[in-house]
C-alpha atoms as a PDB file:
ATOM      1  CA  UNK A   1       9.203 -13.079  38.774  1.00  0.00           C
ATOM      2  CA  UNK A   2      12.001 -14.199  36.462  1.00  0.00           C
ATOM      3  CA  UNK A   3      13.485 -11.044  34.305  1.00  0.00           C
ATOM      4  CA  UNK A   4      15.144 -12.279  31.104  1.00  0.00           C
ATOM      5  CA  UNK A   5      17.231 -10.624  28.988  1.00  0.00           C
ATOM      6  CA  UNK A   6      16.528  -9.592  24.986  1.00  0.00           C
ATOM      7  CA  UNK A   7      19.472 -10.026  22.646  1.00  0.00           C
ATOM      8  CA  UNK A   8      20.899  -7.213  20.072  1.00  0.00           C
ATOM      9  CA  UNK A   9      22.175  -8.769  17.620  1.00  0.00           C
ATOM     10  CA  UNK A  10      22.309  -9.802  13.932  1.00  0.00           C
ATOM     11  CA  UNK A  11      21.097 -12.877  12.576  1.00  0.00           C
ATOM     12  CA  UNK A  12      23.932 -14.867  12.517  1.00  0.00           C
ATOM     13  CA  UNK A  13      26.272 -13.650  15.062  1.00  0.00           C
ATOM     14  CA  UNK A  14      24.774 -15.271  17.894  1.00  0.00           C
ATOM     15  CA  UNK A  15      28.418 -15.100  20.024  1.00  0.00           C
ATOM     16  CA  UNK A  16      28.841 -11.160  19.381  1.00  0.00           C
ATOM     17  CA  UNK A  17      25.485 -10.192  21.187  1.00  0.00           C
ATOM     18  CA  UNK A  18      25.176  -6.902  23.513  1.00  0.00           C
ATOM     19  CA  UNK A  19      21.959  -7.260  25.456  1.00  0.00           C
ATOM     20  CA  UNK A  20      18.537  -5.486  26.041  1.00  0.00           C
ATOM     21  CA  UNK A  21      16.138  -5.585  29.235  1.00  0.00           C
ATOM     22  CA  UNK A  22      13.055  -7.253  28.991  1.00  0.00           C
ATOM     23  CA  UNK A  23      10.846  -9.721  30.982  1.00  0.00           C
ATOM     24  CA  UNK A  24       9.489 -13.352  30.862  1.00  0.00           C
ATOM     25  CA  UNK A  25       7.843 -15.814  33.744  1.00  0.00           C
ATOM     26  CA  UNK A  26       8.296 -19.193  31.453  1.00  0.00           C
ATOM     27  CA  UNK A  27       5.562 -21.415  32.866  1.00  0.00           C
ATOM     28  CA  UNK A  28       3.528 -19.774  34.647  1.00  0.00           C
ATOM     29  CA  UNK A  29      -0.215 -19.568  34.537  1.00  0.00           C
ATOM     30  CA  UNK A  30      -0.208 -15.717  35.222  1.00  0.00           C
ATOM     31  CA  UNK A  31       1.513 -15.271  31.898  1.00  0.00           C
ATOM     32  CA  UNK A  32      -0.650 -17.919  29.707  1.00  0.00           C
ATOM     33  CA  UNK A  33      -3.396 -15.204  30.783  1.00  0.00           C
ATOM     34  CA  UNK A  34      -1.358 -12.528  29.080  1.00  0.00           C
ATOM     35  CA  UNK A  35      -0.479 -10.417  32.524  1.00  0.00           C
ATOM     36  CA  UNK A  36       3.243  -9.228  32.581  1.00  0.00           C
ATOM     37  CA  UNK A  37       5.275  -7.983  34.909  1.00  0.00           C
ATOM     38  CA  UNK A  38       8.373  -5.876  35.103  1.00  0.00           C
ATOM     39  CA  UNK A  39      11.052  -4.080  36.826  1.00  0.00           C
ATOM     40  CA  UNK A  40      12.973  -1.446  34.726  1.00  0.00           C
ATOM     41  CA  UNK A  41      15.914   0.659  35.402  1.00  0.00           C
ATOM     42  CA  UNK A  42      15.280   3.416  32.489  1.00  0.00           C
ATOM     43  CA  UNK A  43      19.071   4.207  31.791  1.00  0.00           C
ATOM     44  CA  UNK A  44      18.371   8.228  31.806  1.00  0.00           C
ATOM     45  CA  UNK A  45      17.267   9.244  35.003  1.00  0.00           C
ATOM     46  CA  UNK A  46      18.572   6.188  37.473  1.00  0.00           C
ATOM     47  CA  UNK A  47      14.874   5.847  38.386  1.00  0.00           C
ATOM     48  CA  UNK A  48      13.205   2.674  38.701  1.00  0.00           C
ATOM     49  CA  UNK A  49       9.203   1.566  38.083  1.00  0.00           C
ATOM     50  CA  UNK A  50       7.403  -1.654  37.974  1.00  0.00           C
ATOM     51  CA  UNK A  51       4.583  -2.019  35.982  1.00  0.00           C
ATOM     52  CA  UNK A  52       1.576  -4.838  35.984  1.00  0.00           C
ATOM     53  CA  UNK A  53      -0.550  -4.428  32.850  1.00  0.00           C
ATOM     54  CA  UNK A  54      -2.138  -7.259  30.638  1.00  0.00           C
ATOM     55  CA  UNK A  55      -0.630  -7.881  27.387  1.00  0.00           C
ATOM     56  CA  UNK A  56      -3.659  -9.655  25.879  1.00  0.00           C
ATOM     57  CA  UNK A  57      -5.884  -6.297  25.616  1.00  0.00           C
ATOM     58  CA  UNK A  58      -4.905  -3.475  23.351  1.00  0.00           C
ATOM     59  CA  UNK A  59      -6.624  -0.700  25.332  1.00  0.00           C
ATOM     60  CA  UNK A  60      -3.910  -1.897  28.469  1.00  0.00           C
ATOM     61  CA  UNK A  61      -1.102  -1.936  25.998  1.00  0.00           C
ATOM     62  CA  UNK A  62      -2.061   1.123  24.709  1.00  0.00           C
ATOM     63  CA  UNK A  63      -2.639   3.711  27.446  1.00  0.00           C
ATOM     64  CA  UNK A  64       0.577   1.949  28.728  1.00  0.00           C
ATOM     65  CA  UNK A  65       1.586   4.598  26.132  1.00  0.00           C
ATOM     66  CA  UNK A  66       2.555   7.850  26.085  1.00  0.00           C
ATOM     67  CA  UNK A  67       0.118   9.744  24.118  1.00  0.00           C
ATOM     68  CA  UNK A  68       3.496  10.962  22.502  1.00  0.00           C
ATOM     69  CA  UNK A  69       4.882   8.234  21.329  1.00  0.00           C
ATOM     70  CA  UNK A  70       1.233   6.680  19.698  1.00  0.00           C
ATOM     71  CA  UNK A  71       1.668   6.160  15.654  1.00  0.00           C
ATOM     72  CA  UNK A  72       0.657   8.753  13.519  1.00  0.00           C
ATOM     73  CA  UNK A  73       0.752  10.197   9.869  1.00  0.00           C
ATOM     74  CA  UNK A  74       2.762  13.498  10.335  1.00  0.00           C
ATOM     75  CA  UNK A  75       4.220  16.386   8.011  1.00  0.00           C
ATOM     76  CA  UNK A  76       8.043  15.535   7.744  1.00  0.00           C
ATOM     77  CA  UNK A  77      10.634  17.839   5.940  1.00  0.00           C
ATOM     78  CA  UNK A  78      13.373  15.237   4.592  1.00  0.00           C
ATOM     79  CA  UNK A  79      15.715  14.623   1.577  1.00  0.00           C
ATOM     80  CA  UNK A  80      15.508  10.689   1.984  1.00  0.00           C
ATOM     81  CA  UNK A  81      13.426   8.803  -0.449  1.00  0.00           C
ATOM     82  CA  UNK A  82      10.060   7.403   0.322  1.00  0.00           C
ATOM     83  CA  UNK A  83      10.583   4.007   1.942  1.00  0.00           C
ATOM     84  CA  UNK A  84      13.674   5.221   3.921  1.00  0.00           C
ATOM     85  CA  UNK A  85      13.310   4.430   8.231  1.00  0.00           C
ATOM     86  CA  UNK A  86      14.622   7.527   9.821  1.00  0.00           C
ATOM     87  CA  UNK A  87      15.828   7.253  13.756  1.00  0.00           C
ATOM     88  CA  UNK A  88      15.389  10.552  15.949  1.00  0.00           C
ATOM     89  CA  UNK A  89      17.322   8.848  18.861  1.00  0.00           C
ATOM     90  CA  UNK A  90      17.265  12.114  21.074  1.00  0.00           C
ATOM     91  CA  UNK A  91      13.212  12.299  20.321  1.00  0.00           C
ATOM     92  CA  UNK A  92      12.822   8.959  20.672  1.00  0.00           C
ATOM     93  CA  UNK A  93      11.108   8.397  17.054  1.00  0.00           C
ATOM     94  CA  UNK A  94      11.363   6.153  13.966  1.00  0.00           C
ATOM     95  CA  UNK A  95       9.923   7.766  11.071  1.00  0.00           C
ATOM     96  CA  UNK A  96       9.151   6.025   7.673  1.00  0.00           C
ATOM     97  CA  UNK A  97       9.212   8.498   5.124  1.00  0.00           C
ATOM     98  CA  UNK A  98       6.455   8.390   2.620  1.00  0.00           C
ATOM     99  CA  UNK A  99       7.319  10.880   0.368  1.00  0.00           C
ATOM    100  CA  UNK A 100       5.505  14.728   0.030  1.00  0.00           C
ATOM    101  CA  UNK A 101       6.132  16.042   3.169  1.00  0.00           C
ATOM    102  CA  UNK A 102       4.792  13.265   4.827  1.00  0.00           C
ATOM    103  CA  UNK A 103       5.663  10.002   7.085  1.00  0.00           C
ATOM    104  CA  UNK A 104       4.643   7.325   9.587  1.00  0.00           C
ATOM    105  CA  UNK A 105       5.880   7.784  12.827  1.00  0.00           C
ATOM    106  CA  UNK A 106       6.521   5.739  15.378  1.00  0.00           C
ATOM    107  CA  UNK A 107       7.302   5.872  19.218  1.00  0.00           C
ATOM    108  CA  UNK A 108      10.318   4.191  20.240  1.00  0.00           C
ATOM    109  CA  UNK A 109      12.796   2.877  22.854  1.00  0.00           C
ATOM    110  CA  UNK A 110      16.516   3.326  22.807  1.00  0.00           C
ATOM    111  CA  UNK A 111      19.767   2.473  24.027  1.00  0.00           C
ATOM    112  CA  UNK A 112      20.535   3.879  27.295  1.00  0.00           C
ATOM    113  CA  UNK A 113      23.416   5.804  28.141  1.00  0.00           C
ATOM    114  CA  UNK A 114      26.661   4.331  26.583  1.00  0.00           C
ATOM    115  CA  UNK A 115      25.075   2.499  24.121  1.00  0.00           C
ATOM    116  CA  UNK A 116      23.799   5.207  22.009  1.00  0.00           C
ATOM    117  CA  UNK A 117      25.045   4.899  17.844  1.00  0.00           C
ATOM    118  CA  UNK A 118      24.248   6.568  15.267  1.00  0.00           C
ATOM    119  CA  UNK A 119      24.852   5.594  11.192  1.00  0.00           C
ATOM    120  CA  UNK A 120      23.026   4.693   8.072  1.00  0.00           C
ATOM    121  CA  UNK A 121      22.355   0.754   7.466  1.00  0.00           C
ATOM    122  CA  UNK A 122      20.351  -1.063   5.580  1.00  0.00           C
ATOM    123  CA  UNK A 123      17.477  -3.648   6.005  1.00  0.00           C
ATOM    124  CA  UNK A 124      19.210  -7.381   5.752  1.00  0.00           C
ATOM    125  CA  UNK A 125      16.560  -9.547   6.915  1.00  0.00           C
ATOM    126  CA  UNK A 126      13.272  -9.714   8.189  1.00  0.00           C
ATOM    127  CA  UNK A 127      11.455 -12.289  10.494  1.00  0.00           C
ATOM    128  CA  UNK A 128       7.707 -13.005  11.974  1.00  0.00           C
ATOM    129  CA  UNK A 129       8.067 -14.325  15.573  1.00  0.00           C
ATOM    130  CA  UNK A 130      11.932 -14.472  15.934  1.00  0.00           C
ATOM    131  CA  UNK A 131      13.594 -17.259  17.755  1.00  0.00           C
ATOM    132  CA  UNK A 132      16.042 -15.972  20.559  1.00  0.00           C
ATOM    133  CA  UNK A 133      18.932 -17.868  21.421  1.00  0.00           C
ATOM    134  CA  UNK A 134      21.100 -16.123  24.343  1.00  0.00           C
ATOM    135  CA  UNK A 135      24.968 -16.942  23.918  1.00  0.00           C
ATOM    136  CA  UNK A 136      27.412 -18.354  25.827  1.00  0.00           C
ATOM    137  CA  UNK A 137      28.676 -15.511  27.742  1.00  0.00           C
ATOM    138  CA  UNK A 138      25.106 -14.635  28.889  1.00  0.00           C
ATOM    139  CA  UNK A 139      24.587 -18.577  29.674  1.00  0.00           C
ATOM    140  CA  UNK A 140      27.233 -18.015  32.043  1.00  0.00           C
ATOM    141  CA  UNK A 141      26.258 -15.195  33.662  1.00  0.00           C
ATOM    142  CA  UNK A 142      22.443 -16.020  33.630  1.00  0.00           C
ATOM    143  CA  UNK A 143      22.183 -19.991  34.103  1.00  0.00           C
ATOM    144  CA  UNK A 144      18.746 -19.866  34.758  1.00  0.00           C
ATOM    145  CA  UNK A 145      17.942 -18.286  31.451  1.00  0.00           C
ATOM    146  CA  UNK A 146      16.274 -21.040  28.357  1.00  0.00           C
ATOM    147  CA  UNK A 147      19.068 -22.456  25.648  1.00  0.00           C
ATOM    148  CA  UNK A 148      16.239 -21.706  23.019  1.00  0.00           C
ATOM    149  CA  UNK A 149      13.414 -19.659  23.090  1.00  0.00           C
ATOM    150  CA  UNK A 150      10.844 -19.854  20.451  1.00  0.00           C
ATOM    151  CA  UNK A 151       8.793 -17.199  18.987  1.00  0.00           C
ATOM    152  CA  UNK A 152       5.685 -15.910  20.187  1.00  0.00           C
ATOM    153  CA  UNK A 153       4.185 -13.413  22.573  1.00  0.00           C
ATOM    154  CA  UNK A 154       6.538 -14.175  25.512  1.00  0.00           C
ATOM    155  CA  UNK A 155       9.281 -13.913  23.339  1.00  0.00           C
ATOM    156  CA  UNK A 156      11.862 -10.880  24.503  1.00  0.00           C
ATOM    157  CA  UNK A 157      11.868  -9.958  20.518  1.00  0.00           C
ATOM    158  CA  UNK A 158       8.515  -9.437  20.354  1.00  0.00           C
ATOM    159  CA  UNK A 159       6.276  -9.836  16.724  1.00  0.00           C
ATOM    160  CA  UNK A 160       8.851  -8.775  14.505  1.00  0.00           C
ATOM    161  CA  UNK A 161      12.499  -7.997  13.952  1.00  0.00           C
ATOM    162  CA  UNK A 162      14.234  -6.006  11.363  1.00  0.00           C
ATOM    163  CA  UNK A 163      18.132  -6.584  11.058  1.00  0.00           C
ATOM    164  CA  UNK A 164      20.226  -3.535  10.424  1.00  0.00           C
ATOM    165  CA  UNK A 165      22.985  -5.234   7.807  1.00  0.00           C
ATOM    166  CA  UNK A 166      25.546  -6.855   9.364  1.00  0.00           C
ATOM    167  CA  UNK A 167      25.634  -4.923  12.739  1.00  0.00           C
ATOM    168  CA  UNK A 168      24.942  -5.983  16.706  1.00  0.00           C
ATOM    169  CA  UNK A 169      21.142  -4.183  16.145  1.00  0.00           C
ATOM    170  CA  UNK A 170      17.678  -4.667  15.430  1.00  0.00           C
ATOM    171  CA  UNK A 171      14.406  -2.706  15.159  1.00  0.00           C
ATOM    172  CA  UNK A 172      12.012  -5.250  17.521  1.00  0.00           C
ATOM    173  CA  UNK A 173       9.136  -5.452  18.793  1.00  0.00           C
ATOM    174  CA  UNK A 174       8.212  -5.688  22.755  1.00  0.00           C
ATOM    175  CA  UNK A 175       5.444  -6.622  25.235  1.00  0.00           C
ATOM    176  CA  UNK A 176       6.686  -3.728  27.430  1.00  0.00           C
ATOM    177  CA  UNK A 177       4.490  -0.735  25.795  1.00  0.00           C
ATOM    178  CA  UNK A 178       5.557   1.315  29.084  1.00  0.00           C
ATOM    179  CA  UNK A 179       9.487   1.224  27.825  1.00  0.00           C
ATOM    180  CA  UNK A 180       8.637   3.192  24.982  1.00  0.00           C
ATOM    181  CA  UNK A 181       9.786   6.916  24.961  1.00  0.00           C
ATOM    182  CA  UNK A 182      12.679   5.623  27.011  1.00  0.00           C
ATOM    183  CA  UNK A 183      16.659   5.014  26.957  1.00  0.00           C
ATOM    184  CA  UNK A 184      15.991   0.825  27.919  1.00  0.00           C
ATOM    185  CA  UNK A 185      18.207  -1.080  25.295  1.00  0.00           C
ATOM    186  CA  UNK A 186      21.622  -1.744  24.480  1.00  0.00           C
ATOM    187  CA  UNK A 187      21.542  -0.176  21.298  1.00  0.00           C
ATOM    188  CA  UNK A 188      18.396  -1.972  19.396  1.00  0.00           C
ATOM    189  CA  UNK A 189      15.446  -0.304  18.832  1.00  0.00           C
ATOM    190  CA  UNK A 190      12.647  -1.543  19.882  1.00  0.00           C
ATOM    191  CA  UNK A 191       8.720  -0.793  19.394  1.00  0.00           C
ATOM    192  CA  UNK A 192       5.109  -2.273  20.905  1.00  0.00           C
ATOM    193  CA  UNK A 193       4.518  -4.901  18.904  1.00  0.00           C
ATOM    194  CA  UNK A 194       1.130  -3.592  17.006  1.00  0.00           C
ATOM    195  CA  UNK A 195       3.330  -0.803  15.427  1.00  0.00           C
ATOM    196  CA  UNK A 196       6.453  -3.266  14.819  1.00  0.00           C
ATOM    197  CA  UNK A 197       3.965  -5.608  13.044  1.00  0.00           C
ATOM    198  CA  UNK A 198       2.802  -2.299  10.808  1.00  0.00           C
ATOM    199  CA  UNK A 199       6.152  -1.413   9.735  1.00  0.00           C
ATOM    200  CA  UNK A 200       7.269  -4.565   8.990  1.00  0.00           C
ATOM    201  CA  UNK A 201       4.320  -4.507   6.656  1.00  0.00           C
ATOM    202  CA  UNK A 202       5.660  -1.339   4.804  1.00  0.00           C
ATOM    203  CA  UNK A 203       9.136  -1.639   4.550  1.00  0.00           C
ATOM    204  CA  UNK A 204      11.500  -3.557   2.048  1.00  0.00           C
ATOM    205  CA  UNK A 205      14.256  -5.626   2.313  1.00  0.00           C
ATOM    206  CA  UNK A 206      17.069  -3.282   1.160  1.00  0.00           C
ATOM    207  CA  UNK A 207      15.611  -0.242   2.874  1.00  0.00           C
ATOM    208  CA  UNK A 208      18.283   2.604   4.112  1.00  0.00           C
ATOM    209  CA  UNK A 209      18.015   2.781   7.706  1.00  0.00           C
ATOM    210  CA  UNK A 210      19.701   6.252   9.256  1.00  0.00           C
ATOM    211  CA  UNK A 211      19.777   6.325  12.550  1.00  0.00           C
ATOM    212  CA  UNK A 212      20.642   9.933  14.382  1.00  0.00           C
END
């Protein structure tokens, strides 16, 4: 199994990148059939799981899932406009306010210890199938890793990626459904990609992002 890393960072500061955990077997016929494997350290507890599930069928991906952490339409107290993406780090959550009461939320991974942030950005950019293109410093560390990696479902970035303005962090998606509810990342946020895909749908280039 060859674990690759996923990239935090903003669309044009390719040098400047923390990095996130995720996993990739380039080449292999096990993966053209959609089956992934991984081996996680989950940042909070020190513990450590590995996880076989097929990426190809939602009903896999989605009992993968914390019932928890599933999308739904919930009540939501806030002062932020409709259209705003509010982060619940400590929850792990990512609501999208709707306006009356009400929002979209989402279940979500995090950045482990030391790489929690918190702040209010904006939406800069959004893309369908991102590229990923490690930097040098990870080159050097990783040699085994791809220069380029296109998009597409073995991509570490998953469907979709929203940038946060100008900073080292992006909401993404991911093929590992069993990271979300969990402290995984260095500081992006990531999400499976069905509910990535749906927000990306709803929100606006421009949108506040505040992040708790």
């Amino acid at each position: 199994m060859l674990s690759q890393l996923c990239l935090s960072t903003p669309l044009f500061a390719a040098s400047q990148q923390p990095i996130e955990l995720a996993s990739a077997e380039a080449g292999n016929e096990t993966e053209a059939a959609g089956l992934f494997e991984a081996f996680f350290d989950d940042g909070a507890s020190g513990s450590e799981f590995y996880a076989t599930y097929d990426a190809t069928n939602p009903t896999e991906i989605k009992t993968a899932i914390d019932p928890a952490y599933q999308r739904a339409e919930v009540d939501y107290a806030t002062s932020e406009r409709p259209g705003t993406l509010v982060v619940d780090t400590p929850n792990k959550y990512l609501y999208f306010v709707q306006g009356n009461g009400r929002a979209i939320r989402y279940g979500i991974g995090v950045g482990r210890p030391g790489f929690e942030w918190s702040g209010v950005k904006s939406i800069s950019h959004k893309a369908v199938w991102p590229d990923w293109t490690p930097p040098s410093q990870m080159l050097a560390r990783r040699p085994d890793l791809p220069r380029h990696m296109q998009g597409g479902a073995d991509n570490p970035l998953g469907a979709r990626a929203l940038y946060l303005g100008s900073s080292l962090y992006r909401i993404h998606g991911t093929n590992e459904p069993e990271t979300i509810g969990r402290n995984v990342s260095s500081g992006c946020i990531r999400m499976v990609n069905d509910d990535v895909v749906d927000l990306y749908d709803r929100v606006q280039v421009g949108a506040k992002v505040v992040v708790r």
